[in-house]
PDB file of N, CA and C in Angstrom:
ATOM      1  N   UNK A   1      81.097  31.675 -70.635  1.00  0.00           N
ATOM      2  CA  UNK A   1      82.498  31.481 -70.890  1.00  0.00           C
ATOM      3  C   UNK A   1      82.744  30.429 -71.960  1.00  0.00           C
ATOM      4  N   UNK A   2      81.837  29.993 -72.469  1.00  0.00           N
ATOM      5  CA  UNK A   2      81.912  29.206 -73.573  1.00  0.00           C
ATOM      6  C   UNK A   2      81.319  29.629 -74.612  1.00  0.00           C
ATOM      7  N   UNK A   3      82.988  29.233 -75.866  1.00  0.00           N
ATOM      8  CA  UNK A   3      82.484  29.723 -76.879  1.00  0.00           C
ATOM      9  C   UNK A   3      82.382  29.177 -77.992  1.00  0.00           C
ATOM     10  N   UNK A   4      82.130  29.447 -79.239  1.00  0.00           N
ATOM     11  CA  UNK A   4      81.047  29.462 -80.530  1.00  0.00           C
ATOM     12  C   UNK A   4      81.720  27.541 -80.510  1.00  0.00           C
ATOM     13  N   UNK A   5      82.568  27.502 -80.163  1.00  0.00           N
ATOM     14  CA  UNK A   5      83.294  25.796 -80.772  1.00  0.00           C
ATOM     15  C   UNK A   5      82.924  25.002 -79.574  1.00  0.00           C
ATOM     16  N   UNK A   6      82.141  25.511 -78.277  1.00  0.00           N
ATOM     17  CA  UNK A   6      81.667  24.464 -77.141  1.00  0.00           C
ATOM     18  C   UNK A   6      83.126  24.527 -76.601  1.00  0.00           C
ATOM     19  N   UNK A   7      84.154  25.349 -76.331  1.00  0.00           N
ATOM     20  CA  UNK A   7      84.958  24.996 -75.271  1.00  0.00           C
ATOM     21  C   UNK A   7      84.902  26.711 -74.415  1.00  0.00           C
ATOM     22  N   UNK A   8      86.110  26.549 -73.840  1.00  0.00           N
ATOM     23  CA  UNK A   8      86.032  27.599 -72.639  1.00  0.00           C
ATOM     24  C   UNK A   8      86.524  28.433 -73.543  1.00  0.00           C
ATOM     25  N   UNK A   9      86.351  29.894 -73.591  1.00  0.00           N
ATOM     26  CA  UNK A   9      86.943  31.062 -74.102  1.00  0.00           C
ATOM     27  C   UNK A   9      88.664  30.899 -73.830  1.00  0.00           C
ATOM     28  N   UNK A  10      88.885  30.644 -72.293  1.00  0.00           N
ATOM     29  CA  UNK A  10      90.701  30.568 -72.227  1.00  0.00           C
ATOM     30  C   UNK A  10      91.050  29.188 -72.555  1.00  0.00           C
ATOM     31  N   UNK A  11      90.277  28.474 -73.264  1.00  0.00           N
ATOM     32  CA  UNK A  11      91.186  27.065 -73.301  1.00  0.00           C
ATOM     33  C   UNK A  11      91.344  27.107 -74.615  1.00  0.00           C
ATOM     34  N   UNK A  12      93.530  27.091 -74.500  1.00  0.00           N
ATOM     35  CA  UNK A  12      93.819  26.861 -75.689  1.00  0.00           C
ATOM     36  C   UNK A  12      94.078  25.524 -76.464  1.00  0.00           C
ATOM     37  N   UNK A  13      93.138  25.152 -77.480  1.00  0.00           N
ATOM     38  CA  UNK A  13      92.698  23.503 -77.477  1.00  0.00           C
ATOM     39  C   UNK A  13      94.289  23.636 -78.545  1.00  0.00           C
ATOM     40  N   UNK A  14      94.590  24.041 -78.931  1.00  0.00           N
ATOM     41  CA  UNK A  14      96.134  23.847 -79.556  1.00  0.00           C
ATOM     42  C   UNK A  14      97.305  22.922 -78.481  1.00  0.00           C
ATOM     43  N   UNK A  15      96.900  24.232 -77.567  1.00  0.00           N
ATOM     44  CA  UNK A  15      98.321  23.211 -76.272  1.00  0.00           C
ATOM     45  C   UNK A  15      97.856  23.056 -75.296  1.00  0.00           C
ATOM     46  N   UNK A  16      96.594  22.737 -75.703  1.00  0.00           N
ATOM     47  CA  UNK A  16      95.331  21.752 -75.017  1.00  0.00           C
ATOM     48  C   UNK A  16      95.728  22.506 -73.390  1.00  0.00           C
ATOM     49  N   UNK A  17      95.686  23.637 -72.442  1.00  0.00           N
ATOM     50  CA  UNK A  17      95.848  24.361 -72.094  1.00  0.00           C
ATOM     51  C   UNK A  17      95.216  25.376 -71.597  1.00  0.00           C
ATOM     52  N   UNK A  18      94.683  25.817 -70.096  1.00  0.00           N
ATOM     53  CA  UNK A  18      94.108  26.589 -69.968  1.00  0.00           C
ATOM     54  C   UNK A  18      94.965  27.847 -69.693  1.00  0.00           C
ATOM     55  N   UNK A  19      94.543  29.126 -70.639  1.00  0.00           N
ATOM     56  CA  UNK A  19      94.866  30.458 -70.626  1.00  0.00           C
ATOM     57  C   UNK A  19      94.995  31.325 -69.043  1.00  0.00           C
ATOM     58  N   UNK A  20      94.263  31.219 -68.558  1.00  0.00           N
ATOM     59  CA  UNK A  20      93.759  31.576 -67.051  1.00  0.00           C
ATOM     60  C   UNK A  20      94.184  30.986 -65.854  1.00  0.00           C
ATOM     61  N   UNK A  21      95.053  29.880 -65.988  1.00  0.00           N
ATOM     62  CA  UNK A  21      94.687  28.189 -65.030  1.00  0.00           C
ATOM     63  C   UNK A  21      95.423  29.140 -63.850  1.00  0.00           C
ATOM     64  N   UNK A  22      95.977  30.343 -63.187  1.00  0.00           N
ATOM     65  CA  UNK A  22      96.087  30.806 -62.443  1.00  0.00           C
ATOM     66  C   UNK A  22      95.437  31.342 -61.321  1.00  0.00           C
ATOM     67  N   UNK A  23      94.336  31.830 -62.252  1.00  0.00           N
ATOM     68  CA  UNK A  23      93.530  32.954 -61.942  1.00  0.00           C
ATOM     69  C   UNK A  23      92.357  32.178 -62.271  1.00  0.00           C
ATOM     70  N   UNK A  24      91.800  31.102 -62.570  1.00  0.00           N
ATOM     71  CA  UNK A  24      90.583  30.549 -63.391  1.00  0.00           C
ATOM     72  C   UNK A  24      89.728  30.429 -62.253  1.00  0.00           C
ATOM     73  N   UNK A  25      87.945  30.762 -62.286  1.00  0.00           N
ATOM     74  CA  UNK A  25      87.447  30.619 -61.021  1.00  0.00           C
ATOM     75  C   UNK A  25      87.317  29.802 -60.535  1.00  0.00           C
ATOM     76  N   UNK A  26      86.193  29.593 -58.952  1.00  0.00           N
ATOM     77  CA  UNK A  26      85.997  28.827 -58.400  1.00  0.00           C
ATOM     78  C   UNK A  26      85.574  27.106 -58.956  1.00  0.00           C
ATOM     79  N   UNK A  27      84.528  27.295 -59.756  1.00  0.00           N
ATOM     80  CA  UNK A  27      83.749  26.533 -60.328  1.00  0.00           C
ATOM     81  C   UNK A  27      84.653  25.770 -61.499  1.00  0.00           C
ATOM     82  N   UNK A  28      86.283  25.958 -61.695  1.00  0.00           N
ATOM     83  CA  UNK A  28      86.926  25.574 -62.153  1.00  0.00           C
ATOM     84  C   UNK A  28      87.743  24.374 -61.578  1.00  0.00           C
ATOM     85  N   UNK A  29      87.586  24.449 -60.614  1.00  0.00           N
ATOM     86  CA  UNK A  29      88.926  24.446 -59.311  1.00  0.00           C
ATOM     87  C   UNK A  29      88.507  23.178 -58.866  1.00  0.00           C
ATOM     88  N   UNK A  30      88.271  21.844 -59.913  1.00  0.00           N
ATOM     89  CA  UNK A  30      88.224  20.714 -59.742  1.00  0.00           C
ATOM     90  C   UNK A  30      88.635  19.882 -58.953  1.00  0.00           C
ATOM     91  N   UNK A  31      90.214  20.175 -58.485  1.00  0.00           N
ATOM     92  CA  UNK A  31      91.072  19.769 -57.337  1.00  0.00           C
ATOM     93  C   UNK A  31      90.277  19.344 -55.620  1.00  0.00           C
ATOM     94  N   UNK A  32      89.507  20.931 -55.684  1.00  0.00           N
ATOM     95  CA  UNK A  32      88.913  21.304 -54.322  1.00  0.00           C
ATOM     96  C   UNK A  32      87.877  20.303 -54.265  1.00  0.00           C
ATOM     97  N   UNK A  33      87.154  20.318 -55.442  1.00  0.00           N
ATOM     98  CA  UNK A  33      85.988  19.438 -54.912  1.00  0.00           C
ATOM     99  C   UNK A  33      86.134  17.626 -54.635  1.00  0.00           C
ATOM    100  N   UNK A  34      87.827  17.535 -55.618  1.00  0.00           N
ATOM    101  CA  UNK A  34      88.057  16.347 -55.312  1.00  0.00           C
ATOM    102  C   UNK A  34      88.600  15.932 -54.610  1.00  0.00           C
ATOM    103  N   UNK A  35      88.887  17.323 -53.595  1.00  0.00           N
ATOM    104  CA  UNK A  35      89.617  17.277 -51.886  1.00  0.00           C
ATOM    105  C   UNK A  35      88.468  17.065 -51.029  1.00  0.00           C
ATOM    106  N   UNK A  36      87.175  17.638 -51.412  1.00  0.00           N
ATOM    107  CA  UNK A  36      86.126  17.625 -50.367  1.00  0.00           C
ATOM    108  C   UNK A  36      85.411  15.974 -50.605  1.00  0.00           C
ATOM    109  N   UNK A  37      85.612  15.752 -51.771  1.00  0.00           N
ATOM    110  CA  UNK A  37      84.829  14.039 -51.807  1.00  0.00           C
ATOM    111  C   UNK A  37      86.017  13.241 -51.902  1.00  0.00           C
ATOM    112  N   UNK A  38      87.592  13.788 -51.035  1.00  0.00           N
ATOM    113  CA  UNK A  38      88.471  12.864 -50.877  1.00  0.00           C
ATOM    114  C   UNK A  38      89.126  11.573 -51.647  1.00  0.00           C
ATOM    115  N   UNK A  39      88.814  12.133 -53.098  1.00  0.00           N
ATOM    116  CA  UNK A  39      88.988  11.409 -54.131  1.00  0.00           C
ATOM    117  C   UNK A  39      91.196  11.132 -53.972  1.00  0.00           C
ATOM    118  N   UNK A  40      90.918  10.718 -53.944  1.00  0.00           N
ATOM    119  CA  UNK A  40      92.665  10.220 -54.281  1.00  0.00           C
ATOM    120  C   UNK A  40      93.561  10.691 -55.044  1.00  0.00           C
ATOM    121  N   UNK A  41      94.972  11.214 -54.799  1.00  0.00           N
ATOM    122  CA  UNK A  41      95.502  11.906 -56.187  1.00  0.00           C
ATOM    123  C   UNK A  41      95.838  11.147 -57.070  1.00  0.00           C
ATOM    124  N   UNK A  42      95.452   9.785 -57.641  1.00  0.00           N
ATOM    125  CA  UNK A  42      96.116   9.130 -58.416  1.00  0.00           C
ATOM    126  C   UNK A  42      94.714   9.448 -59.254  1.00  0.00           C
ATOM    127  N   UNK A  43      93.816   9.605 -58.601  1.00  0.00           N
ATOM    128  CA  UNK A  43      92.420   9.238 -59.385  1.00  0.00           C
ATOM    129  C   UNK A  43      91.778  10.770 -60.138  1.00  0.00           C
ATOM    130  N   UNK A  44      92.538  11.644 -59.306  1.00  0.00           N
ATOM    131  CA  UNK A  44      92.154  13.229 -59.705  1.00  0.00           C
ATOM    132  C   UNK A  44      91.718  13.573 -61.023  1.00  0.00           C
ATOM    133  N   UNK A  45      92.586  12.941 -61.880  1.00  0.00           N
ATOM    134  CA  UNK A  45      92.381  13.321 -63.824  1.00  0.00           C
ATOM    135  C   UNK A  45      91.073  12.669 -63.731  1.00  0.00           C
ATOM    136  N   UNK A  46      91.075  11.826 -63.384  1.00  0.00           N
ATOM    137  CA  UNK A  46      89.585  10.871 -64.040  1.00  0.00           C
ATOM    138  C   UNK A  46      88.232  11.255 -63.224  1.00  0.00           C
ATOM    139  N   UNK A  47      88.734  12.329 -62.314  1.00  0.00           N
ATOM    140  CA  UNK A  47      87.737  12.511 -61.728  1.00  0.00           C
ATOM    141  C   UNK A  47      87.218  14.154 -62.024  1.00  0.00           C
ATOM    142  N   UNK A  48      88.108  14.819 -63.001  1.00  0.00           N
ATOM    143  CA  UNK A  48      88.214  15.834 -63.267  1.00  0.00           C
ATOM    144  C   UNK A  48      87.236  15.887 -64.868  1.00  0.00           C
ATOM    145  N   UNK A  49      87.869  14.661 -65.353  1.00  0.00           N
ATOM    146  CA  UNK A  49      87.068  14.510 -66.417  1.00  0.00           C
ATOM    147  C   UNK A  49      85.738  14.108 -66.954  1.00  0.00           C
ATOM    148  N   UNK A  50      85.669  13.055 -65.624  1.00  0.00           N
ATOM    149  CA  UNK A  50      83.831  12.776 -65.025  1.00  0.00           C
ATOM    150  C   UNK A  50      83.336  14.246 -64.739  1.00  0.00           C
ATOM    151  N   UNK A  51      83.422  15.106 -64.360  1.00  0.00           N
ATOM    152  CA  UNK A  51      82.913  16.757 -64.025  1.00  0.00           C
ATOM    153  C   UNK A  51      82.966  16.954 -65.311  1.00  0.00           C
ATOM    154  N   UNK A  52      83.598  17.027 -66.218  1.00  0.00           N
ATOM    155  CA  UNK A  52      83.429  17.965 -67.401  1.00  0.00           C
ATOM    156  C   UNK A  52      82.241  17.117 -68.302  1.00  0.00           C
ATOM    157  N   UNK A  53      82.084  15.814 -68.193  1.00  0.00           N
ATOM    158  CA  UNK A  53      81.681  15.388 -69.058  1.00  0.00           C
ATOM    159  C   UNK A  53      80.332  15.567 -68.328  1.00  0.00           C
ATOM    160  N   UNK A  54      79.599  15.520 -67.053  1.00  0.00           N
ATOM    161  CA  UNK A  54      78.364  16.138 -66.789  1.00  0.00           C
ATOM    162  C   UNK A  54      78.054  17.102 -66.547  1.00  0.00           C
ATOM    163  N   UNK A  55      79.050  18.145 -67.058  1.00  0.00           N
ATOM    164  CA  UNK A  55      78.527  19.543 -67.268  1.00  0.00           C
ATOM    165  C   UNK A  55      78.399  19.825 -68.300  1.00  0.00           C
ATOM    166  N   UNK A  56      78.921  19.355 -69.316  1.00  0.00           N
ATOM    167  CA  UNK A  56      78.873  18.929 -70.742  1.00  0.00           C
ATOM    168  C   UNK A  56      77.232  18.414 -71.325  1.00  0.00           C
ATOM    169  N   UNK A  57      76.702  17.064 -70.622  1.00  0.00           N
ATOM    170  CA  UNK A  57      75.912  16.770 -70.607  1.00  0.00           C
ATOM    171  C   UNK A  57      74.476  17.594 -69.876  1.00  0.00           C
ATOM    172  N   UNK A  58      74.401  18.081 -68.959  1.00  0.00           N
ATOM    173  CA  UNK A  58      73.544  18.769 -68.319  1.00  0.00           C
ATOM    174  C   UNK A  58      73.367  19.977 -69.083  1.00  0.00           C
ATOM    175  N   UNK A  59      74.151  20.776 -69.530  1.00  0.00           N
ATOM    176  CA  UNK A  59      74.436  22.168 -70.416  1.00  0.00           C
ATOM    177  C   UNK A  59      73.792  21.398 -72.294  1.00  0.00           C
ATOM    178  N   UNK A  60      74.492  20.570 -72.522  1.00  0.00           N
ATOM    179  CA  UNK A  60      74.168  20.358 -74.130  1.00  0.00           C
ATOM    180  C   UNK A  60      73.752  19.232 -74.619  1.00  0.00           C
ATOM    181  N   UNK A  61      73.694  18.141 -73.500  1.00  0.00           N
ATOM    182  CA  UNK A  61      73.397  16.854 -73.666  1.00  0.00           C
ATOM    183  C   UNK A  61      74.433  15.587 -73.696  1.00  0.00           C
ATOM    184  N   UNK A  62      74.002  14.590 -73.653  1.00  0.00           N
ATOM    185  CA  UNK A  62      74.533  13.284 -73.820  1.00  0.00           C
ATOM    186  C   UNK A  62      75.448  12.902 -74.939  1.00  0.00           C
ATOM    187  N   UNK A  63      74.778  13.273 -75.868  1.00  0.00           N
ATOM    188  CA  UNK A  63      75.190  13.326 -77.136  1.00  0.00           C
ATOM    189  C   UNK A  63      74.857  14.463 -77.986  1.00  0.00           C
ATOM    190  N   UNK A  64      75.392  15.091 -77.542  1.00  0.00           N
ATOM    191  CA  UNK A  64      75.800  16.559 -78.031  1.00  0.00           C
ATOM    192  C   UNK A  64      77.237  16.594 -78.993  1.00  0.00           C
ATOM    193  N   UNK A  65      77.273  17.357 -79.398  1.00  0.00           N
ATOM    194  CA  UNK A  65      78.565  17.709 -80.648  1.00  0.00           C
ATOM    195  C   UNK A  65      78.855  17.850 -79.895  1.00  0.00           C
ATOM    196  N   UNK A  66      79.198  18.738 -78.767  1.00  0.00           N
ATOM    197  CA  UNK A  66      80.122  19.696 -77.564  1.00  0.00           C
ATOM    198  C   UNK A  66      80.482  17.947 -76.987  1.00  0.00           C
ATOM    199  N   UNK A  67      79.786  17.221 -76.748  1.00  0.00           N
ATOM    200  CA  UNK A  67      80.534  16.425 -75.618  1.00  0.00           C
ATOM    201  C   UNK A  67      81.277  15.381 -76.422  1.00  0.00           C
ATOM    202  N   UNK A  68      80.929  15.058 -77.655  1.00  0.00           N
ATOM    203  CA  UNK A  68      81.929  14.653 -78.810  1.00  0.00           C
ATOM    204  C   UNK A  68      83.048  14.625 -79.118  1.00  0.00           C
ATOM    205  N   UNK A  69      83.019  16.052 -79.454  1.00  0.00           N
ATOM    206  CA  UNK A  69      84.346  17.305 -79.143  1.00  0.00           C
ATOM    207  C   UNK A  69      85.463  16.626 -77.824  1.00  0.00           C
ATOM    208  N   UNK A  70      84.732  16.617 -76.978  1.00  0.00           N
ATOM    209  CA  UNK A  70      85.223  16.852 -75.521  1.00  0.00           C
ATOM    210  C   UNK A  70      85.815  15.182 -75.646  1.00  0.00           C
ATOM    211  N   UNK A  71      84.727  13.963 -75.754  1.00  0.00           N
ATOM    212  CA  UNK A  71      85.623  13.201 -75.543  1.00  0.00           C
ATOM    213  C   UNK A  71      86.497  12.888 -76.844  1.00  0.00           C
ATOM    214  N   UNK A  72      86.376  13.412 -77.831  1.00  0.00           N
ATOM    215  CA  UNK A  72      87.657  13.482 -78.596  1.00  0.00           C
ATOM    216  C   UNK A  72      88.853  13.689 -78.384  1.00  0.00           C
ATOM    217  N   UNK A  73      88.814  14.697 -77.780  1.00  0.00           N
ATOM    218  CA  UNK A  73      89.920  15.161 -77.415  1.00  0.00           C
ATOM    219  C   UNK A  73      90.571  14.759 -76.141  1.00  0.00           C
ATOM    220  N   UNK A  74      89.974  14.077 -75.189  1.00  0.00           N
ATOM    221  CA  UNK A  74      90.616  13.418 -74.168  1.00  0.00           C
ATOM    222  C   UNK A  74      91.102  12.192 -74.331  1.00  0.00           C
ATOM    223  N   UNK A  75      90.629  11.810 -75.266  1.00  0.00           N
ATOM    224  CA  UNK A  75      91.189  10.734 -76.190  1.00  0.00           C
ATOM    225  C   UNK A  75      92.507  10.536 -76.841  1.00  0.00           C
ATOM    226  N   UNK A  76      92.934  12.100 -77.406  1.00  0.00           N
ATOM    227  CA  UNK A  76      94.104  11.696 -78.006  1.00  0.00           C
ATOM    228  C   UNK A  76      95.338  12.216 -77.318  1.00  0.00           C
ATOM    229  N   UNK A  77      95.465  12.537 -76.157  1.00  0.00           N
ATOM    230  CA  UNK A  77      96.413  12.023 -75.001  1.00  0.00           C
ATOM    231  C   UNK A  77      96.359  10.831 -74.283  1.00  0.00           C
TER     232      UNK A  77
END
């Protein structure tokens, strides 16, 4: 589901936006897992973004362009 630019096929990095976020699968569904390790809702974003950034890392590395990308862009919100 990732494509040629290192992001998700439905994420529209324009309005920074997932295409799918309805219907998007399990392994998406960040919320749940931060219901099962009872993470806090104040803390949810940051804990959403710790997941991306070690799947990021595990998939392309540490310092990978892809995770570059990634924290670039969480950056400029």
């Amino acid at each position: 589901m990732v494509g040629s630019d290192g992001w998700c096929i439905h994420f529209d990095t324009g309005a920074r936006r997932c295409r799918i976020y309805a219907d998007r699968p399990d392994f998406c569904r960040v919320d749940q897992l931060a219901n099962l390790f009872d993470v806090p809702l104040e803390e949810q974003n940051s804990f959403a973004i710790e997941c991306c950034q070690a799947q990021i890392r595990v998939e392309y590395g540490g310092k990978s362009l892809e995770r570059k990308r990634f924290d670039r862009a969480i950056k400029t919100k």
